[in-house]
C-alpha atoms as a PDB file:
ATOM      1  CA  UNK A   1     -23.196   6.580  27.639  1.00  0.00           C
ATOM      2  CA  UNK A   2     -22.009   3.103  26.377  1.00  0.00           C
ATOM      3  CA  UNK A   3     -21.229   0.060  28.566  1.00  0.00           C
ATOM      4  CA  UNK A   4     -19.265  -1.925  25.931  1.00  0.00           C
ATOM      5  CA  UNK A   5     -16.785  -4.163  27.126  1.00  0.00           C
ATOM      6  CA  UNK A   6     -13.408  -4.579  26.290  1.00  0.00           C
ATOM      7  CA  UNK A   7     -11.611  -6.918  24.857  1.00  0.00           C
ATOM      8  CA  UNK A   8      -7.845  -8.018  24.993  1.00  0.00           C
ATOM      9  CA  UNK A   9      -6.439  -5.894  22.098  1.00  0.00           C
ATOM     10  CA  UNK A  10      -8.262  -2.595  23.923  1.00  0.00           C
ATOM     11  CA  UNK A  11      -6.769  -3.795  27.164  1.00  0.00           C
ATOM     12  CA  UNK A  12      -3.268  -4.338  25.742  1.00  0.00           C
ATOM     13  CA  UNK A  13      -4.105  -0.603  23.877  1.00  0.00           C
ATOM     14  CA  UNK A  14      -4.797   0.892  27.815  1.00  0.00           C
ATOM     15  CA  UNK A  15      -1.494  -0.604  28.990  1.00  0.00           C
ATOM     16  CA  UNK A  16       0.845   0.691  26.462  1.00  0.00           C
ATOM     17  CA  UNK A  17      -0.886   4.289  27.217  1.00  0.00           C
ATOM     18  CA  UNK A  18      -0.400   3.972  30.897  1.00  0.00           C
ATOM     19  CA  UNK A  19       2.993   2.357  30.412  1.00  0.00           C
ATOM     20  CA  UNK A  20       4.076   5.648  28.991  1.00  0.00           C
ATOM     21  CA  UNK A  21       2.142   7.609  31.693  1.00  0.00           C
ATOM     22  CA  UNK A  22       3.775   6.021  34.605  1.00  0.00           C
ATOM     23  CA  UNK A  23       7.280   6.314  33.100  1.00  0.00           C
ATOM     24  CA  UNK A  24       6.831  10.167  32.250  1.00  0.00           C
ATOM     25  CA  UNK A  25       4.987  10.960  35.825  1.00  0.00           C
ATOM     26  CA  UNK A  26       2.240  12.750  33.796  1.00  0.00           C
ATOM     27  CA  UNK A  27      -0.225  12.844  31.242  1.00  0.00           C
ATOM     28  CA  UNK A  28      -4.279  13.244  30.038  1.00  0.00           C
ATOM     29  CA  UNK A  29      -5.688   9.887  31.189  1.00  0.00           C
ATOM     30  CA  UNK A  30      -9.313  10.624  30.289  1.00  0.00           C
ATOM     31  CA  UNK A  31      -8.759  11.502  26.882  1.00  0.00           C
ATOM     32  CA  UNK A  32      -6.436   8.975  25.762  1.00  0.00           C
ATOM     33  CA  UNK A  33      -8.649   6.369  27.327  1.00  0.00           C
ATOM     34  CA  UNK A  34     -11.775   7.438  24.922  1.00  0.00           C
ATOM     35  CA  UNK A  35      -9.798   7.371  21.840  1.00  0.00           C
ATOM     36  CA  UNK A  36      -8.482   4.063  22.315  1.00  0.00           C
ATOM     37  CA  UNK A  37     -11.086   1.882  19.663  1.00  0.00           C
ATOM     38  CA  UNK A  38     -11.292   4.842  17.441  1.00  0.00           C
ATOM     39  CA  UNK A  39      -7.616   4.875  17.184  1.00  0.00           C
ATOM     40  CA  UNK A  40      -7.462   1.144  16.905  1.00  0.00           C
ATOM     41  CA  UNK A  41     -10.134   1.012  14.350  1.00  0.00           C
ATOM     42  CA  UNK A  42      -8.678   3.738  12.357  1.00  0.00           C
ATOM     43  CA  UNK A  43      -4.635   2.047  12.479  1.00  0.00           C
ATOM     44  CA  UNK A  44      -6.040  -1.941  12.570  1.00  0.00           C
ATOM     45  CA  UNK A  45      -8.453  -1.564   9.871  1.00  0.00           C
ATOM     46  CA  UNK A  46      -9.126   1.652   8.108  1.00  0.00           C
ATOM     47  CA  UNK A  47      -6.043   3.456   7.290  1.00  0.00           C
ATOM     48  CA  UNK A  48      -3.338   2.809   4.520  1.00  0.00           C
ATOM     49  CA  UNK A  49       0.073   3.553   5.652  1.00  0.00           C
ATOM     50  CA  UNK A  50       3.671   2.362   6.122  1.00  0.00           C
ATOM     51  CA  UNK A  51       5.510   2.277   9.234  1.00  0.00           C
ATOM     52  CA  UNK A  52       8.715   2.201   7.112  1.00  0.00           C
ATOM     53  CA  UNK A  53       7.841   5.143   4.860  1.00  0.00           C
ATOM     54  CA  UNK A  54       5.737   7.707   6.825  1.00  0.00           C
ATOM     55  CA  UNK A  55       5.725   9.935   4.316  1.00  0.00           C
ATOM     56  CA  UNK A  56       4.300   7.555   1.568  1.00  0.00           C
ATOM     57  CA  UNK A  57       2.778   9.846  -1.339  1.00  0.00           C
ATOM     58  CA  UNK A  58      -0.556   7.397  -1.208  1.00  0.00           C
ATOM     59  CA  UNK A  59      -0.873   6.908   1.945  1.00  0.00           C
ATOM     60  CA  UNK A  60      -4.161   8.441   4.054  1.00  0.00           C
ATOM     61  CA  UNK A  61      -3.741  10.946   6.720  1.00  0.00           C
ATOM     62  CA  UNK A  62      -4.587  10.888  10.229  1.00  0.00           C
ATOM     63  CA  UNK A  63      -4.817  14.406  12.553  1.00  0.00           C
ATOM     64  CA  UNK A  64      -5.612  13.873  16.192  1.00  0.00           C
ATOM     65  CA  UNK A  65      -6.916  16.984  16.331  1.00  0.00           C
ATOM     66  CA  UNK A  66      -7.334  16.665  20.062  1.00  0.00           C
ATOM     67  CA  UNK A  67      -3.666  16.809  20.930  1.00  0.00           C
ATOM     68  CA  UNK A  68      -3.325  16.282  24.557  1.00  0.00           C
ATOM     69  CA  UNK A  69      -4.995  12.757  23.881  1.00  0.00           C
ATOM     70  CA  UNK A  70      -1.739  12.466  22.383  1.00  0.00           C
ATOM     71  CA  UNK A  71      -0.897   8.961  24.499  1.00  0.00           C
ATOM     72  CA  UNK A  72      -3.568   6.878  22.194  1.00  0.00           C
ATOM     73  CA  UNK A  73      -1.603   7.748  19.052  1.00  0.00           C
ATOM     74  CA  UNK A  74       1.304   7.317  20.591  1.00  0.00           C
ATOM     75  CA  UNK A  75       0.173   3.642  21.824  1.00  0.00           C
ATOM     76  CA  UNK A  76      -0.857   2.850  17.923  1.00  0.00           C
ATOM     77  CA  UNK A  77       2.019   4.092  16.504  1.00  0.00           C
ATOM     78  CA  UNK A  78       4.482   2.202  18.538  1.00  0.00           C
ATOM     79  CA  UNK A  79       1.995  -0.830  18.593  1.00  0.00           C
ATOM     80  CA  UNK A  80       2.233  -0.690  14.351  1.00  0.00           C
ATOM     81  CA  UNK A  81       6.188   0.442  14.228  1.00  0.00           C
ATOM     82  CA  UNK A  82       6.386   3.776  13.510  1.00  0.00           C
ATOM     83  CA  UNK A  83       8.693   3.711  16.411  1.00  0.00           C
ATOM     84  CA  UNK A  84      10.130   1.034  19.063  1.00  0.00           C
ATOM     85  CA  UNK A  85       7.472   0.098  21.728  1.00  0.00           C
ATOM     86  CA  UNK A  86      10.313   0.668  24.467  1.00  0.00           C
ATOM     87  CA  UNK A  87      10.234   4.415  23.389  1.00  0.00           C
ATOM     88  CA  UNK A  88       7.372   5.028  25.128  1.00  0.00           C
ATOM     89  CA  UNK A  89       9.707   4.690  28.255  1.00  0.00           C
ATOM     90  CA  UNK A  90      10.708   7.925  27.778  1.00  0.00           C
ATOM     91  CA  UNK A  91       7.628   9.696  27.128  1.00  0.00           C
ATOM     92  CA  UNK A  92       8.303  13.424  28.602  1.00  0.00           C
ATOM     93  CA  UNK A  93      11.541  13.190  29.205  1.00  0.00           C
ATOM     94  CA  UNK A  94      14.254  15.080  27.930  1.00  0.00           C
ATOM     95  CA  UNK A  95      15.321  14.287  24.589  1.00  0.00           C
ATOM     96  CA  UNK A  96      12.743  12.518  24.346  1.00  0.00           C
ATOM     97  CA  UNK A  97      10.444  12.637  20.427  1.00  0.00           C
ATOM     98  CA  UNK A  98       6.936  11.927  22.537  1.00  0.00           C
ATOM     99  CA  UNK A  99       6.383  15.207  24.235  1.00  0.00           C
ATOM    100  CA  UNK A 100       2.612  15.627  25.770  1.00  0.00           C
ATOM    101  CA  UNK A 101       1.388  16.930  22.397  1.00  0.00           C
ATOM    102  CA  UNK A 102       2.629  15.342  19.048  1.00  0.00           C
ATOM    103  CA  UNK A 103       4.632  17.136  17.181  1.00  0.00           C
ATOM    104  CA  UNK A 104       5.343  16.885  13.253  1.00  0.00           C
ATOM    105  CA  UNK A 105       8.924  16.175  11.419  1.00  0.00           C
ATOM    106  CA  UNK A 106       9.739  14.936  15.348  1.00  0.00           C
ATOM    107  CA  UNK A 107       7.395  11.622  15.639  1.00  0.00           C
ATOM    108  CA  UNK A 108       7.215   9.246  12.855  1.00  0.00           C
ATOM    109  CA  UNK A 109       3.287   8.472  11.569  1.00  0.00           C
ATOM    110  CA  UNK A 110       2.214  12.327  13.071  1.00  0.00           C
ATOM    111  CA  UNK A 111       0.843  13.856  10.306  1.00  0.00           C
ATOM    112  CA  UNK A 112       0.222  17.687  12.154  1.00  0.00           C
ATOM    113  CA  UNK A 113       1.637  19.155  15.485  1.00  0.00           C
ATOM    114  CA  UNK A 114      -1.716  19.581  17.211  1.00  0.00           C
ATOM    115  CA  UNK A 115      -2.661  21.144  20.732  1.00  0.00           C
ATOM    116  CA  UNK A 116      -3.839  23.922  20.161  1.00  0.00           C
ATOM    117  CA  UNK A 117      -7.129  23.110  19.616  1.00  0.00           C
ATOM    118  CA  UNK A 118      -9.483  23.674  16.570  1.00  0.00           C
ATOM    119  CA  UNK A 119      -7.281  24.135  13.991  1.00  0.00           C
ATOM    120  CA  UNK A 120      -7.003  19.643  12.691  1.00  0.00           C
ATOM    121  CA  UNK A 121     -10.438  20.100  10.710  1.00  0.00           C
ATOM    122  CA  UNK A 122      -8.930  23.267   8.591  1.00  0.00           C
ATOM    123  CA  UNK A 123      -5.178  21.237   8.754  1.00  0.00           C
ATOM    124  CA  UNK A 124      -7.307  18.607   7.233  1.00  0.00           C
ATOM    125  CA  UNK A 125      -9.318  19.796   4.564  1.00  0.00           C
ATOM    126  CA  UNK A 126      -6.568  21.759   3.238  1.00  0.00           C
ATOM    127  CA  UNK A 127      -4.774  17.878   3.035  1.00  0.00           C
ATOM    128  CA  UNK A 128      -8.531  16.959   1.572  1.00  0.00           C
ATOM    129  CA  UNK A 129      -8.161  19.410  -0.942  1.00  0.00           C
ATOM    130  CA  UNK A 130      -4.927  18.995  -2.378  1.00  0.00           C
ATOM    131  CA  UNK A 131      -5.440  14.891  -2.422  1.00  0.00           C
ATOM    132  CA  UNK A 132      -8.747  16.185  -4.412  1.00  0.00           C
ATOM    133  CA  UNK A 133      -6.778  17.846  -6.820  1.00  0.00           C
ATOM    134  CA  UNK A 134      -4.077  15.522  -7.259  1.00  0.00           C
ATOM    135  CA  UNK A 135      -6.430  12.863  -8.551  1.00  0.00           C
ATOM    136  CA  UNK A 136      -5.501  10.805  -5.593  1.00  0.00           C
ATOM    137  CA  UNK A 137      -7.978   8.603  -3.771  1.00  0.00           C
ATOM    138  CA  UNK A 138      -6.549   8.372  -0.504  1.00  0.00           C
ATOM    139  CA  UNK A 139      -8.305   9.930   2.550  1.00  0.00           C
ATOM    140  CA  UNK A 140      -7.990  12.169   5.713  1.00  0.00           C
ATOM    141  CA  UNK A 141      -9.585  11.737   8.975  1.00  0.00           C
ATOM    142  CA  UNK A 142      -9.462  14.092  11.886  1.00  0.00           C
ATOM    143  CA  UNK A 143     -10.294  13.616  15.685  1.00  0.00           C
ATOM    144  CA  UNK A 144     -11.383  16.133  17.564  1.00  0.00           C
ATOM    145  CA  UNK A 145     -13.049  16.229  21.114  1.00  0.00           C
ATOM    146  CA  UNK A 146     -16.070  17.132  21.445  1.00  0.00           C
ATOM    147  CA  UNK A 147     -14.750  20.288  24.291  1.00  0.00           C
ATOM    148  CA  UNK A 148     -12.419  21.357  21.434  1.00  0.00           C
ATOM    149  CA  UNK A 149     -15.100  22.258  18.887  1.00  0.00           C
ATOM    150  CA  UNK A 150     -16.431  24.692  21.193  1.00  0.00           C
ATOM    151  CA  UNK A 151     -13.744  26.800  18.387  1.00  0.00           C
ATOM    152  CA  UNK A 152     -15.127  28.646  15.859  1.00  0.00           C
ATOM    153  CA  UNK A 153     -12.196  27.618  13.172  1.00  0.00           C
ATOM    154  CA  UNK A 154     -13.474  23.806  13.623  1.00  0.00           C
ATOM    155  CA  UNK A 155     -17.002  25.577  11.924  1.00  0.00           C
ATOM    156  CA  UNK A 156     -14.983  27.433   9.544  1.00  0.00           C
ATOM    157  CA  UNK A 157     -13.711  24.643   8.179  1.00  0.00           C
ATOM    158  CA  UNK A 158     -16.194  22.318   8.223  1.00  0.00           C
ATOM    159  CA  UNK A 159     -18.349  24.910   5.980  1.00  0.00           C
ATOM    160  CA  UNK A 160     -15.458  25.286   3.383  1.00  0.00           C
ATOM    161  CA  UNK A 161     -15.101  21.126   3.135  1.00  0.00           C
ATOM    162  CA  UNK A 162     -18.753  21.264   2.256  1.00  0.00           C
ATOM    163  CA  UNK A 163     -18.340  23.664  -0.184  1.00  0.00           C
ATOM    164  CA  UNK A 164     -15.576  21.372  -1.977  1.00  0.00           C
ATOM    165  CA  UNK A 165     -17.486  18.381  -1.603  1.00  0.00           C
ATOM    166  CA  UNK A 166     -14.551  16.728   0.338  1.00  0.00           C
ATOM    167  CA  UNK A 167     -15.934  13.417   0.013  1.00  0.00           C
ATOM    168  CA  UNK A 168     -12.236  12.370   1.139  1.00  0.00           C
ATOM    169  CA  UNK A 169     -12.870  14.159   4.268  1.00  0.00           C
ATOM    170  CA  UNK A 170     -13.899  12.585   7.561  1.00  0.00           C
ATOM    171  CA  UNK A 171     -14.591  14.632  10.789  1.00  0.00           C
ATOM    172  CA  UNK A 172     -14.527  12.542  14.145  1.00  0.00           C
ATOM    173  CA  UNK A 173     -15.957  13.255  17.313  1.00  0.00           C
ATOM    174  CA  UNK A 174     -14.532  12.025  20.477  1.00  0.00           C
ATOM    175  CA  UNK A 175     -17.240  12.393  22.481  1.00  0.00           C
ATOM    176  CA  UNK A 176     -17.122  11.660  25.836  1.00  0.00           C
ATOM    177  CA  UNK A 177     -19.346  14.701  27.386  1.00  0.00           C
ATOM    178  CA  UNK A 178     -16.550  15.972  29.748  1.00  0.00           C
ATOM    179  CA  UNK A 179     -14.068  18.748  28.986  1.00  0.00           C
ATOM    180  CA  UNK A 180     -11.079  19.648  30.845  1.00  0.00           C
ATOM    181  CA  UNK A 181     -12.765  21.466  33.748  1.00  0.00           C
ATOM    182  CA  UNK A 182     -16.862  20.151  33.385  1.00  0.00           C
ATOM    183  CA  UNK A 183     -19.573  18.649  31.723  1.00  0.00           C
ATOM    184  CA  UNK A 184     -19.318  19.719  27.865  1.00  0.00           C
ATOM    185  CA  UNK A 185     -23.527  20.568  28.605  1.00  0.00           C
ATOM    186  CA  UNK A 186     -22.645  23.058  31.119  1.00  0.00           C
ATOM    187  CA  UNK A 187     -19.713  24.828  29.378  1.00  0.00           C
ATOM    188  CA  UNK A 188     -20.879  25.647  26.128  1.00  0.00           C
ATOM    189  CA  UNK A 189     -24.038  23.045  24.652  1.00  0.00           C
ATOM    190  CA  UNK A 190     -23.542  21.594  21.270  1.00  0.00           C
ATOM    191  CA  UNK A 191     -26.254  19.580  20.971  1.00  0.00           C
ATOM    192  CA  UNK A 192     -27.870  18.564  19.024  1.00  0.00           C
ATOM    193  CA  UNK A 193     -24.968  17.916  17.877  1.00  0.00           C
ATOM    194  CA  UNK A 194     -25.635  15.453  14.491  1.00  0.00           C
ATOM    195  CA  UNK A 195     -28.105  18.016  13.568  1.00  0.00           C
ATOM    196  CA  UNK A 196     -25.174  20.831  13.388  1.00  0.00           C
ATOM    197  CA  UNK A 197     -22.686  18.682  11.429  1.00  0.00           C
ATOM    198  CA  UNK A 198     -25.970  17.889   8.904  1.00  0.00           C
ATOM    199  CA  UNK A 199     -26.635  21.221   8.410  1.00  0.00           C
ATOM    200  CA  UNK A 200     -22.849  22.112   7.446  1.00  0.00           C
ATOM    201  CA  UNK A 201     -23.361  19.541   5.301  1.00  0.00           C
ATOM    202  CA  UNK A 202     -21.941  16.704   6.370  1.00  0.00           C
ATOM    203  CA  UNK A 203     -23.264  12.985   6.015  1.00  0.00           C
ATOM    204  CA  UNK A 204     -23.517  12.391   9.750  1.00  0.00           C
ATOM    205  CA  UNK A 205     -23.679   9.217  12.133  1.00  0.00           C
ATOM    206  CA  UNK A 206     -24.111   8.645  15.552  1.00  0.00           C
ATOM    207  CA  UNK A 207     -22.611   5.650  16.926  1.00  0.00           C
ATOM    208  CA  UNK A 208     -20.947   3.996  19.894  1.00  0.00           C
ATOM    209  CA  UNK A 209     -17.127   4.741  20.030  1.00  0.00           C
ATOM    210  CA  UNK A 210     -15.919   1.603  21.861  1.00  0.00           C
ATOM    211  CA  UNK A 211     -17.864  -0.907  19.567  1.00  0.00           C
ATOM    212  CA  UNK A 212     -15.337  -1.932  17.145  1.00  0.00           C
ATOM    213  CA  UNK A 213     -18.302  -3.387  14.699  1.00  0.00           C
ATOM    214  CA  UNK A 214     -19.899   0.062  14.675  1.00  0.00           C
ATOM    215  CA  UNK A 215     -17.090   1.909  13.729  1.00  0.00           C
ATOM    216  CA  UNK A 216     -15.234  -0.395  11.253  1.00  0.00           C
ATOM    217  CA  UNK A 217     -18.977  -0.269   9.576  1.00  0.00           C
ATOM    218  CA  UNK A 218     -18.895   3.243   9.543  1.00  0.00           C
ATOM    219  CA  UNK A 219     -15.672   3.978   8.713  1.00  0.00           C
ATOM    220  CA  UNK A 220     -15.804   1.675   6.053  1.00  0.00           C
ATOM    221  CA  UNK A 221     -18.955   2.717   4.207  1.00  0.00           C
ATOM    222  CA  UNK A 222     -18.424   4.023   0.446  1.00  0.00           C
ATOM    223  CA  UNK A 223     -18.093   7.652   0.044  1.00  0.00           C
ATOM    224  CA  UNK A 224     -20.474   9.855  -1.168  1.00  0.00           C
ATOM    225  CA  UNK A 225     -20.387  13.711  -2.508  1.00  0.00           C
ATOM    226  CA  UNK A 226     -20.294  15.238   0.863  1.00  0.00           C
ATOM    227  CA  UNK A 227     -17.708  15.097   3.435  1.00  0.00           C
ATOM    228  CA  UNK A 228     -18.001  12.931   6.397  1.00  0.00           C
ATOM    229  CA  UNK A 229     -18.739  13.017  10.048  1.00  0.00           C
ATOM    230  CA  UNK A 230     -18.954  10.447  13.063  1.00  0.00           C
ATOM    231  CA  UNK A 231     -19.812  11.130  16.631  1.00  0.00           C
ATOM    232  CA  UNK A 232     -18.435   8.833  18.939  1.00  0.00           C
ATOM    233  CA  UNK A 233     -20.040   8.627  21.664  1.00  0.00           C
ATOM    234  CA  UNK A 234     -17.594   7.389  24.248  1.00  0.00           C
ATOM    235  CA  UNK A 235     -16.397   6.929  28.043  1.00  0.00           C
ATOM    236  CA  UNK A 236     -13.958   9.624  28.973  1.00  0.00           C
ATOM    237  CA  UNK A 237     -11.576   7.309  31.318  1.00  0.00           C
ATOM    238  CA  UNK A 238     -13.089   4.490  29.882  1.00  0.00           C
ATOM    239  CA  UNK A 239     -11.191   1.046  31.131  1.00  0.00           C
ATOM    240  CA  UNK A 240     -10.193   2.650  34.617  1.00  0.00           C
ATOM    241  CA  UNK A 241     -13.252   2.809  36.669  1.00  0.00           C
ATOM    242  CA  UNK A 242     -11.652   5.119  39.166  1.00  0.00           C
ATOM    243  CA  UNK A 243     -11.310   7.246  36.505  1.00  0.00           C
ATOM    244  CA  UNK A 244     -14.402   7.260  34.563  1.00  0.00           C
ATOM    245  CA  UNK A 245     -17.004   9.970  33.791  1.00  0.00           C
ATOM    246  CA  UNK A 246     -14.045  12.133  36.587  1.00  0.00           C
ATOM    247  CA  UNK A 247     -13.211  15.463  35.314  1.00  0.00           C
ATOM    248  CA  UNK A 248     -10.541  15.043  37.424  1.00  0.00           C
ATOM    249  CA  UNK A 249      -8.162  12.331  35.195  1.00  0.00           C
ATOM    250  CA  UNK A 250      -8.133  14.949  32.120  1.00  0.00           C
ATOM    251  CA  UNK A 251      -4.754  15.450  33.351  1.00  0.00           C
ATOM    252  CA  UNK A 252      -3.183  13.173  36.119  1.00  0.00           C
ATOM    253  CA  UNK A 253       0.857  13.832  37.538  1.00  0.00           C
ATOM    254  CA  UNK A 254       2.176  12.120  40.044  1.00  0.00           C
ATOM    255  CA  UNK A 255      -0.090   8.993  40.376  1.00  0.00           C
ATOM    256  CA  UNK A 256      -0.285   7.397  43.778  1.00  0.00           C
ATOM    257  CA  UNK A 257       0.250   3.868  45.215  1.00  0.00           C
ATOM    258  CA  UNK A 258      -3.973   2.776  45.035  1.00  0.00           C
ATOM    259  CA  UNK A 259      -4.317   4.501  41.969  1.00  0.00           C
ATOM    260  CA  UNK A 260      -1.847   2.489  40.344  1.00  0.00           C
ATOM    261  CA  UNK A 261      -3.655  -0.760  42.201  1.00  0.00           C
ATOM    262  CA  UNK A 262      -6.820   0.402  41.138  1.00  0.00           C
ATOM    263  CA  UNK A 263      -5.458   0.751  37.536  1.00  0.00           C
ATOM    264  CA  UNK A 264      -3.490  -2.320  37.503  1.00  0.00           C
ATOM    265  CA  UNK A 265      -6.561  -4.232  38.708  1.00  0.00           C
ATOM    266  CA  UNK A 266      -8.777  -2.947  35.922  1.00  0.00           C
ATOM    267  CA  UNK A 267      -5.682  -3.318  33.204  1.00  0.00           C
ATOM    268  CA  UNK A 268      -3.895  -5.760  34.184  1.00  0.00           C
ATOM    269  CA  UNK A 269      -0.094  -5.495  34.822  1.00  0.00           C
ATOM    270  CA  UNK A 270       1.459  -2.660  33.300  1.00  0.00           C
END
């Protein structure tokens, strides 16, 4: 587990997310709260993009595989322009574009409609591949929990991107050891889990997913003929301790009065 602290930008993150949350009465706290500094270290200093063009040919693609952490993307996005911050307001309401999985052609910066989980890694070496072919240099990451690649398509894929030598290709692991019902050790053991993404031939790390320096290092290192996979090891809830290392804050509806204290005293006002 990692006891990093937080800093004001991963704060500000955390009240954007739960600014959305409160206004749509629902939403998965824990795993929006363990993407946060990937998220941020993907959008602040890893990924090429423009706001005002989503679909900009050179630009690098992002997949949260993981779709019901769908609030952290959301939080970037708006944070970076893709959309008006004040659109999180309506997040799961009707009419609304920010539904409580992201949808494709609907939000600006979403790259895949994801949710059903396991299927990002194949979305994104297929993306991989075609960049590969195309001559173009830009890249594709894809995060995925570490509960979601219990699937046997995230495997699938991962064995076909070695096979092409996606060196284009990163895999990310959110993972914060709790699925949506349990410990990810009791329902269905990965580990050891760098050891797996080695031997599908992956050039693997193992790092701290709420230490900015780690992952901007990692992110950032040159490629190499393989493709590429981080584990993040993170805090599912992390910045809320009533909600940390709790099964119970996958999902939350309906928040109550000391919940909202107990958030507001961790965050600060919302």
């Amino acid at each position: 587990m990692t006891d990093t602290p937080l800093d004001e930008r991963s704060l500000y993150l955390r009240r954007l997310v739960m600014r959305a949350l409160v206004n749509g009465g629902r939403g998965h706290v824990g795993p929006a709260m363990s993407l946060i500094e990937i998220m941020r270290v993907l959008y602040d200093d890893v990924l090429k993009f423009r706001p005002d063009d989503p679909a900009w040919e050179n630009r690098d693609r992002c997949i949260l595989s993981k779709g019901h952490g769908c609030l952290a993307l959301y939080a970037l996005l708006a944070d970076k322009g893709f959309f008006p911050v004040d659109t999180l307001d309506t997040f799961c309401k009707t009419g609304s574009i920010l539904g409580g999985h992201p949808e494709h052609g609907k939000v600006p910066g979403v790259e895949a409609s994801t949710g059903s989980l396991g299927h990002g890694l194949s979305i994104g070496l297929g993306m991989a591949l075609a960049l590969k072919m195309r001559g173009s240099d830009a890249g594709v990451f894809v995060v995925m929990g570490d509960g979601e690649i219990n699937e046997g398509a995230v495997w699938e894929g991962a064995m076909t991107a070695a096979k092409h030598n996606l060196s284009n290709l990163t895999a990310i692991v959110d993972c914060n050891g709790i699925q949506s019902y349990g410990p990810t050790a009791e329902v269905l053991d990965m580990s050891p889990l760098k050891d797996k993404w080695e031997a599908f031939g992956f050039d693997t790390y193992d790092i701290d997913g709420h230490d900015i320096g780690q992952l901007n290092d990692t992110f950032s290192k040159p490629r190499c003929n393989r493709p590429r996979a981080v584990i993040c090891r993170t805090v599912k809830g992390k910045g809320i301790p009533i909600a940390e290392h709790d099964a119970r804050w996958h999902h939350k509806s309906k928040l109550k009065e000391d919940e909202l204290a107990a958030i507001t005293d961790a965050l600060g006002e919302l």
